[in-house]
N, C-alpha and C. Protein backbone atom coordinates (compact mmCIF):
# COMPACT_ATOMS: atom_id res chain seq x y z
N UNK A 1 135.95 -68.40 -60.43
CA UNK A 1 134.64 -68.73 -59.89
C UNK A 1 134.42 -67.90 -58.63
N UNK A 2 133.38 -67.46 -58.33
CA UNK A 2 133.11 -66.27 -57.33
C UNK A 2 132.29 -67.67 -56.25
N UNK A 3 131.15 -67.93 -57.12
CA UNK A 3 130.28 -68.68 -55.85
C UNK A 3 129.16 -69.51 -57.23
N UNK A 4 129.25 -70.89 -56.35
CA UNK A 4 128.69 -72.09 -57.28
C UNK A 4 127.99 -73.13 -56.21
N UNK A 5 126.92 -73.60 -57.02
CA UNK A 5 126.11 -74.91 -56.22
C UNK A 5 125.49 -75.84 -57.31
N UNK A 6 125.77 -76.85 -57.09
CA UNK A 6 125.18 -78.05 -58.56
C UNK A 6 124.40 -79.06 -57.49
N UNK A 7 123.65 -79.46 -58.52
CA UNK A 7 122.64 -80.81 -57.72
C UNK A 7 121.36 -80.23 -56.67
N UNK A 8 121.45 -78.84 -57.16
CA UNK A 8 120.02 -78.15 -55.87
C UNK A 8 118.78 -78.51 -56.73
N UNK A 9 117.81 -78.82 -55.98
CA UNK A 9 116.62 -79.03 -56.03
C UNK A 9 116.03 -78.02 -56.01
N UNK A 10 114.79 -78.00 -56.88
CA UNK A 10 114.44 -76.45 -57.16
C UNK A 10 112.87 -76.59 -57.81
N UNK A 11 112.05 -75.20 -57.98
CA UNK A 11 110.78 -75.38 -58.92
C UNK A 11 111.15 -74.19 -59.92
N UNK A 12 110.51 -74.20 -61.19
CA UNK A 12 110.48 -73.61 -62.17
C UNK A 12 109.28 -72.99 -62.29
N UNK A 13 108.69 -71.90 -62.06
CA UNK A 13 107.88 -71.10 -61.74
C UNK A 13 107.20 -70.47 -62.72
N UNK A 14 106.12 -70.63 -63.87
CA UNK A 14 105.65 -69.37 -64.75
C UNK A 14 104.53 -68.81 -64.99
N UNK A 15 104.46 -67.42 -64.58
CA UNK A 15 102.99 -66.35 -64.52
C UNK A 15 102.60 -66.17 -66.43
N UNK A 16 101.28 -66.47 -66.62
CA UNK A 16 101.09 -66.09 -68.14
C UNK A 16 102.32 -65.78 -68.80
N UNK A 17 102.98 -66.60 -69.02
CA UNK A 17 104.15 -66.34 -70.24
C UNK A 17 103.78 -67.38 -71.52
N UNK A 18 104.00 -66.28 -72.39
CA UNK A 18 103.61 -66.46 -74.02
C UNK A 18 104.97 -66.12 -74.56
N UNK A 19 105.01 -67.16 -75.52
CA UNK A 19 106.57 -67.32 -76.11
C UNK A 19 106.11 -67.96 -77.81
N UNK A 20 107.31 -67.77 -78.71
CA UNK A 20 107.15 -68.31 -80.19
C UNK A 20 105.83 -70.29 -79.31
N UNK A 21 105.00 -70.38 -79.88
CA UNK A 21 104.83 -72.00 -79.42
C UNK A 21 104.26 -72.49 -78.55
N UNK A 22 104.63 -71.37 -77.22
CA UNK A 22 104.50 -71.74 -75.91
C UNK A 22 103.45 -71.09 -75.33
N UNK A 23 102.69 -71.22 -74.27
CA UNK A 23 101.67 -71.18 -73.79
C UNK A 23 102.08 -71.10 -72.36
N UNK A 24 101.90 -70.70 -71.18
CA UNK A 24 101.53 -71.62 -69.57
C UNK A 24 100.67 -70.02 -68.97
N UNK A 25 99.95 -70.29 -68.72
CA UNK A 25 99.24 -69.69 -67.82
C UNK A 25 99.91 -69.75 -66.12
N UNK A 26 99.95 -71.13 -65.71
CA UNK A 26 100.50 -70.70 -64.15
C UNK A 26 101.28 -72.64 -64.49
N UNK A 27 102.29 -72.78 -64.28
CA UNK A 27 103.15 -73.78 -64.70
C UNK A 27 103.93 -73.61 -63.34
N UNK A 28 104.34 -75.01 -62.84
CA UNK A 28 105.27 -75.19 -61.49
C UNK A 28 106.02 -76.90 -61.95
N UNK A 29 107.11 -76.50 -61.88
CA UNK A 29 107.80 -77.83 -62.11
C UNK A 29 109.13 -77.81 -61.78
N UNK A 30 109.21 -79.39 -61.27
CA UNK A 30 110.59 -79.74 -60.09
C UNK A 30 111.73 -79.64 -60.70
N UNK A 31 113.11 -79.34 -60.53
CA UNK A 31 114.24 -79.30 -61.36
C UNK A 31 114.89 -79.77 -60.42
N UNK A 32 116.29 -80.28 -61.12
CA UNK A 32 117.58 -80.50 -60.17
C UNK A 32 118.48 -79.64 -61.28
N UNK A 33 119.19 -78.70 -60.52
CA UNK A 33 119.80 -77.57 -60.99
C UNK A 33 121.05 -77.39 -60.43
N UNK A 34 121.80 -76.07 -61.54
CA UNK A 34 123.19 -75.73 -60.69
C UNK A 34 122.95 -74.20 -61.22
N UNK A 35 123.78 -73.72 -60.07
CA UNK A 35 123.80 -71.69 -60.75
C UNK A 35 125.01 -72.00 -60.29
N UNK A 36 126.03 -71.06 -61.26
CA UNK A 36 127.28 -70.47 -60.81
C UNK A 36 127.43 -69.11 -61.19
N UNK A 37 128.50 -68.00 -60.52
CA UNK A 37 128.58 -67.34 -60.63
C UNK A 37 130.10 -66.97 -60.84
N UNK A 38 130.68 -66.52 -62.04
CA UNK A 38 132.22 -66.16 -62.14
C UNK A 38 132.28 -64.68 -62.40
N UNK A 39 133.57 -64.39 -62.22
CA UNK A 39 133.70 -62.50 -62.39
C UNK A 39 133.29 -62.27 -63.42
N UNK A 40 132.54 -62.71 -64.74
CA UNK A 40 132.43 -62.24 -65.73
C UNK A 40 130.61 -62.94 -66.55
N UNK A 41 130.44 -63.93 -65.69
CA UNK A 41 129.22 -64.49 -66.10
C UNK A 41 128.48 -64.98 -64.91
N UNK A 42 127.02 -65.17 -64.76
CA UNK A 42 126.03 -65.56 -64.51
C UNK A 42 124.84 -66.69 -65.08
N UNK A 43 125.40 -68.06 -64.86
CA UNK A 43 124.67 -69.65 -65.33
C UNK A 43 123.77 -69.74 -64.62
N UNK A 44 122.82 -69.77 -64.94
CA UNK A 44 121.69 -71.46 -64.21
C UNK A 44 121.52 -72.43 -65.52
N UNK A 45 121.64 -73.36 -64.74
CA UNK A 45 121.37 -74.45 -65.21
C UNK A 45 120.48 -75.92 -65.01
N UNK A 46 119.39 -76.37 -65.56
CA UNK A 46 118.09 -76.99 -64.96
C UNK A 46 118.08 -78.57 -66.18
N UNK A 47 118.37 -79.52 -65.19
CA UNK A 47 118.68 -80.87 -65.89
C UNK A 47 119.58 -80.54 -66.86
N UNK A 48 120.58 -80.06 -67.01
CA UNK A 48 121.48 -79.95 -68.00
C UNK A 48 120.98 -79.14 -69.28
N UNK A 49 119.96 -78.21 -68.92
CA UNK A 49 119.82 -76.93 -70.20
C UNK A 49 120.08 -75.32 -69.32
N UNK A 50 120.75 -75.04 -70.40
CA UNK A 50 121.23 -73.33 -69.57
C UNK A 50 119.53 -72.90 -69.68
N UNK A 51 119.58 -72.19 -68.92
CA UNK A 51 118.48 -71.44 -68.48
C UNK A 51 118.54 -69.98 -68.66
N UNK A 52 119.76 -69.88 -67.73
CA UNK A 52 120.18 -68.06 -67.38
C UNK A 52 121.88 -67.94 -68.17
N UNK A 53 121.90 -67.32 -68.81
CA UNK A 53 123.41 -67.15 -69.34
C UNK A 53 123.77 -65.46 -69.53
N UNK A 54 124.09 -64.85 -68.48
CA UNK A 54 124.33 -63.78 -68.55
C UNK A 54 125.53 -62.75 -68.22
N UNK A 55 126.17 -61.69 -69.07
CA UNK A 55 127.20 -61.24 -68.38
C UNK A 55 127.19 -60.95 -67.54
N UNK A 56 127.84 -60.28 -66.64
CA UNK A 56 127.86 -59.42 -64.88
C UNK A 56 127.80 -57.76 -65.59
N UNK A 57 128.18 -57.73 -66.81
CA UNK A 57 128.62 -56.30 -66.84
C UNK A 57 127.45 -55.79 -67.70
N UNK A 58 126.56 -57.19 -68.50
CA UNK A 58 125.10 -56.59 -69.24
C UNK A 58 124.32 -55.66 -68.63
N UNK A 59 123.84 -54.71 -69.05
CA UNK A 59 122.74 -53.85 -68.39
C UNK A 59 121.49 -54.92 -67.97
N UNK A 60 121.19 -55.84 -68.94
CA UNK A 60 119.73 -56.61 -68.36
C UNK A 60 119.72 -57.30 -66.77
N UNK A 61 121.20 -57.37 -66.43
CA UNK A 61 121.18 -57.54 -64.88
C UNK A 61 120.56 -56.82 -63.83
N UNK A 62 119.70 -55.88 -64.15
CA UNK A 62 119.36 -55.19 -63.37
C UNK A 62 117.22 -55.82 -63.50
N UNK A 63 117.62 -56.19 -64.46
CA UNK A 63 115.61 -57.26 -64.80
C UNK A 63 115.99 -58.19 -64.44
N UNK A 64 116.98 -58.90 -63.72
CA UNK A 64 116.77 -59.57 -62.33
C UNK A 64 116.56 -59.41 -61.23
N UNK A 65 116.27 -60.22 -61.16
CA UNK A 65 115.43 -60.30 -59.08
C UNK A 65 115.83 -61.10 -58.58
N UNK A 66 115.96 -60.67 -57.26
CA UNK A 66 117.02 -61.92 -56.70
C UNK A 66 116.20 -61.48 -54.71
N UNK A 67 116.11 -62.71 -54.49
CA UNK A 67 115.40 -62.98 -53.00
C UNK A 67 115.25 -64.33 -52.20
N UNK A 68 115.40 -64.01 -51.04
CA UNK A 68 115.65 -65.17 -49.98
C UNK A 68 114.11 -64.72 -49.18
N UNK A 69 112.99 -66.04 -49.72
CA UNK A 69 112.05 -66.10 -48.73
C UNK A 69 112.19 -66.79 -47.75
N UNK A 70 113.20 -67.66 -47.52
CA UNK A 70 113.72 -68.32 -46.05
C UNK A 70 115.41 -68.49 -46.34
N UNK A 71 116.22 -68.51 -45.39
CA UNK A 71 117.70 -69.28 -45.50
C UNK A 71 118.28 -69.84 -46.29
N UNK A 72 117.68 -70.83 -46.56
CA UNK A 72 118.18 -72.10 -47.28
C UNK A 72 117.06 -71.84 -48.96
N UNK A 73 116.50 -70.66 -48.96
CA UNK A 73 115.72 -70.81 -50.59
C UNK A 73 116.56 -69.37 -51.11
N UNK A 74 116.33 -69.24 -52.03
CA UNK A 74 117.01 -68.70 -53.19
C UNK A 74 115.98 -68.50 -54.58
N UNK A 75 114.98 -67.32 -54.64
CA UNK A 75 114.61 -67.43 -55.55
C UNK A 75 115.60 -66.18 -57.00
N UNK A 76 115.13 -66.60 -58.27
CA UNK A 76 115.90 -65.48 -59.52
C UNK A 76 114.12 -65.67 -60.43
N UNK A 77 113.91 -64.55 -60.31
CA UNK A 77 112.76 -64.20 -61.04
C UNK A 77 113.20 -63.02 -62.09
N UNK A 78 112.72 -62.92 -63.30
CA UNK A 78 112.58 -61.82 -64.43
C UNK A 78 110.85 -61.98 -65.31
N UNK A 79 111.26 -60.26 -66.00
CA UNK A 79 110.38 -60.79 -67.05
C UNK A 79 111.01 -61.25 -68.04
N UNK A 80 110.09 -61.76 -68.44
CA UNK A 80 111.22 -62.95 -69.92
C UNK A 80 110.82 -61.91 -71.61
N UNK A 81 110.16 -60.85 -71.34
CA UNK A 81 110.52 -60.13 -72.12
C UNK A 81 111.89 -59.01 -72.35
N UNK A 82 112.36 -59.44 -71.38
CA UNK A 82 113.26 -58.23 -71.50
C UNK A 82 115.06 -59.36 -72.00
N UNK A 83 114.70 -60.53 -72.10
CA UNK A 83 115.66 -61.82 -72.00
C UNK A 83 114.98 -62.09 -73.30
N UNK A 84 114.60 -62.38 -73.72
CA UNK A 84 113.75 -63.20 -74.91
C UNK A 84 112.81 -62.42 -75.76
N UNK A 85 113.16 -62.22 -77.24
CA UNK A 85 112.38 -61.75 -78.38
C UNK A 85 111.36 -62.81 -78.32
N UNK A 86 110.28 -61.77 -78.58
CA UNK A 86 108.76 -62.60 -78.62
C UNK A 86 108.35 -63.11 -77.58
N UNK A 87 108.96 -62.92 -76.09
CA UNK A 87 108.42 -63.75 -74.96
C UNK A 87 107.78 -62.32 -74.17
N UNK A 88 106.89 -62.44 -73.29
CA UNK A 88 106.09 -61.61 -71.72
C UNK A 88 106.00 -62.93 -71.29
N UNK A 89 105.72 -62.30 -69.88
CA UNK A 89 105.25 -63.10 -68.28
C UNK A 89 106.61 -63.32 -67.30
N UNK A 90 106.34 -63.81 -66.43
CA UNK A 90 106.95 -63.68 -65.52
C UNK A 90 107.79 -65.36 -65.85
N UNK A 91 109.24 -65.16 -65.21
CA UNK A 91 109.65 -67.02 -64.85
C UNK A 91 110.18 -66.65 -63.54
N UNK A 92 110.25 -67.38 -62.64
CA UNK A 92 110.75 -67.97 -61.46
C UNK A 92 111.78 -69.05 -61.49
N UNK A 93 112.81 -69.30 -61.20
CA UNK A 93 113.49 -70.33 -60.53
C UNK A 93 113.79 -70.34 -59.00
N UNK A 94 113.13 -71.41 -57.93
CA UNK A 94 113.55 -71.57 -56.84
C UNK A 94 114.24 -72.32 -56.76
N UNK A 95 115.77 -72.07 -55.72
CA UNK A 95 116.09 -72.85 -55.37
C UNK A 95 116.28 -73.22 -53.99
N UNK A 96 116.54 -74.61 -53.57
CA UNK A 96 117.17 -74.97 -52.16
C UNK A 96 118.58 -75.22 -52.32
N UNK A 97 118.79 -74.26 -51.72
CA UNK A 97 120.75 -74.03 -51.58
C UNK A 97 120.75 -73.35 -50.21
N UNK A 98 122.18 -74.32 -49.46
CA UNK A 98 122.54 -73.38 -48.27
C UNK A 98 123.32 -72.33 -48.51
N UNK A 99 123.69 -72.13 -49.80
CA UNK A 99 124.29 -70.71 -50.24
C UNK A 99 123.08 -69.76 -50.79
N UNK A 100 121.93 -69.33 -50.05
CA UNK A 100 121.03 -68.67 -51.01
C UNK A 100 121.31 -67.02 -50.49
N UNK A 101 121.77 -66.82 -49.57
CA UNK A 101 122.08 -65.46 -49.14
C UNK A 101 123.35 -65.02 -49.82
N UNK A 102 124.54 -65.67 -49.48
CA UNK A 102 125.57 -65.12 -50.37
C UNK A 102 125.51 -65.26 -51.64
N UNK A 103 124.40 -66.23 -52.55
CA UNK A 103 123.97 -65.75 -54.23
C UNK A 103 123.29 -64.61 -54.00
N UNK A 104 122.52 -64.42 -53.22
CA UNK A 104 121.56 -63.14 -53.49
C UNK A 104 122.49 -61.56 -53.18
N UNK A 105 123.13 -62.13 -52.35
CA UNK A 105 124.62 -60.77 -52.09
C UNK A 105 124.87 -60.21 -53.18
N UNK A 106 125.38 -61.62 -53.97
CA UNK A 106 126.60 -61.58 -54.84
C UNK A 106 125.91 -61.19 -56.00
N UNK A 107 124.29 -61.66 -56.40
CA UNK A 107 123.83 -60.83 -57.21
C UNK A 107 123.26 -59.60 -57.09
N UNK A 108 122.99 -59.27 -55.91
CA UNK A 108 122.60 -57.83 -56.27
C UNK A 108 124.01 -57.12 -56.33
N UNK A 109 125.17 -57.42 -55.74
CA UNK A 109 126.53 -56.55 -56.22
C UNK A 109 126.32 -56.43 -57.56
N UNK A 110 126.36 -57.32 -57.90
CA UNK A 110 126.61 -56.95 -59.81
C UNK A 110 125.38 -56.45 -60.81
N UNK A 111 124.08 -56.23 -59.64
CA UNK A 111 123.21 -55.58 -60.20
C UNK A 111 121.97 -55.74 -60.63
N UNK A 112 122.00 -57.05 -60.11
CA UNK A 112 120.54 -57.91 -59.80
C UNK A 112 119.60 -56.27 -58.98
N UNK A 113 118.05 -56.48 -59.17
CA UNK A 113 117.49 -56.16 -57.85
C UNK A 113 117.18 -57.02 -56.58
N UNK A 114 116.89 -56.37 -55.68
CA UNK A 114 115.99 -57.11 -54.88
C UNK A 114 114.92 -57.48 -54.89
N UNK A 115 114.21 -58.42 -54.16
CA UNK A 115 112.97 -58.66 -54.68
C UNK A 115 112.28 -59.50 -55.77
N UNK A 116 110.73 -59.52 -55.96
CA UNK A 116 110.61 -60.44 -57.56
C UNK A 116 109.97 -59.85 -58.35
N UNK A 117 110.34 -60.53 -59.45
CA UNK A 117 109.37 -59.31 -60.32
C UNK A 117 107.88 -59.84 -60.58
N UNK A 118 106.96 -59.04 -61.49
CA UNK A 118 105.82 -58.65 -61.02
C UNK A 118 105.34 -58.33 -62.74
């Protein structure tokens, strides 16, 4: 395990994303979440459904975004087309973690960007 936080409070964030079903134009909703990070994978996890399940060594680590708009927040934004057949738009996960700087470190080491996406 590199770096982990369970029980953060968080919003689920989505810009026009169209998926098999799915619909949201602009969608915001509360989570209680965990992200961990081990030498070989990348979890989030939101009420007990994986969210983010990714290697460290996948190329799509780099269609993450990773940013601290204050201290204690922690956002991971992508497009969810580049994660998901049949999905566009943007997702967001914020979180409140006092670890949001050393996640955002620790993901751009392995290849996150900075920043959100767009």
């Amino acid at each position: 395990m590199v770096l982990s936080d369970e029980g953060m409070a968080g919003v689920f964030v989505t810009q026009k994303v169209r998926g098999p079903g799915k619909r949201y134009r602009h969608r915001k909703e509360g989570f209680s979440g965990c992200l961990a990070i081990t030498k070989v994978r990348v979890i989030c996890c939101t009420f007990g459904k994986r969210q983010i399940n990714i290697a460290v060594d996948d190329a799509r680590m780099a269609h993450l975004f990773v940013d601290t708009p204050e201290d204690t927040k922690l956002s991971i934004s992508f497009e969810s087309s580049n994660f998901r057949d049949g999905w566009e738009g943007v997702i967001e996960f914020r979180f409140n973690t006092e670890k949001a700087n050393p996640f955002r470190d620790t993901l751009v080491r392995f290849g996150a960007q900075p920043g959100t996406a767009t």
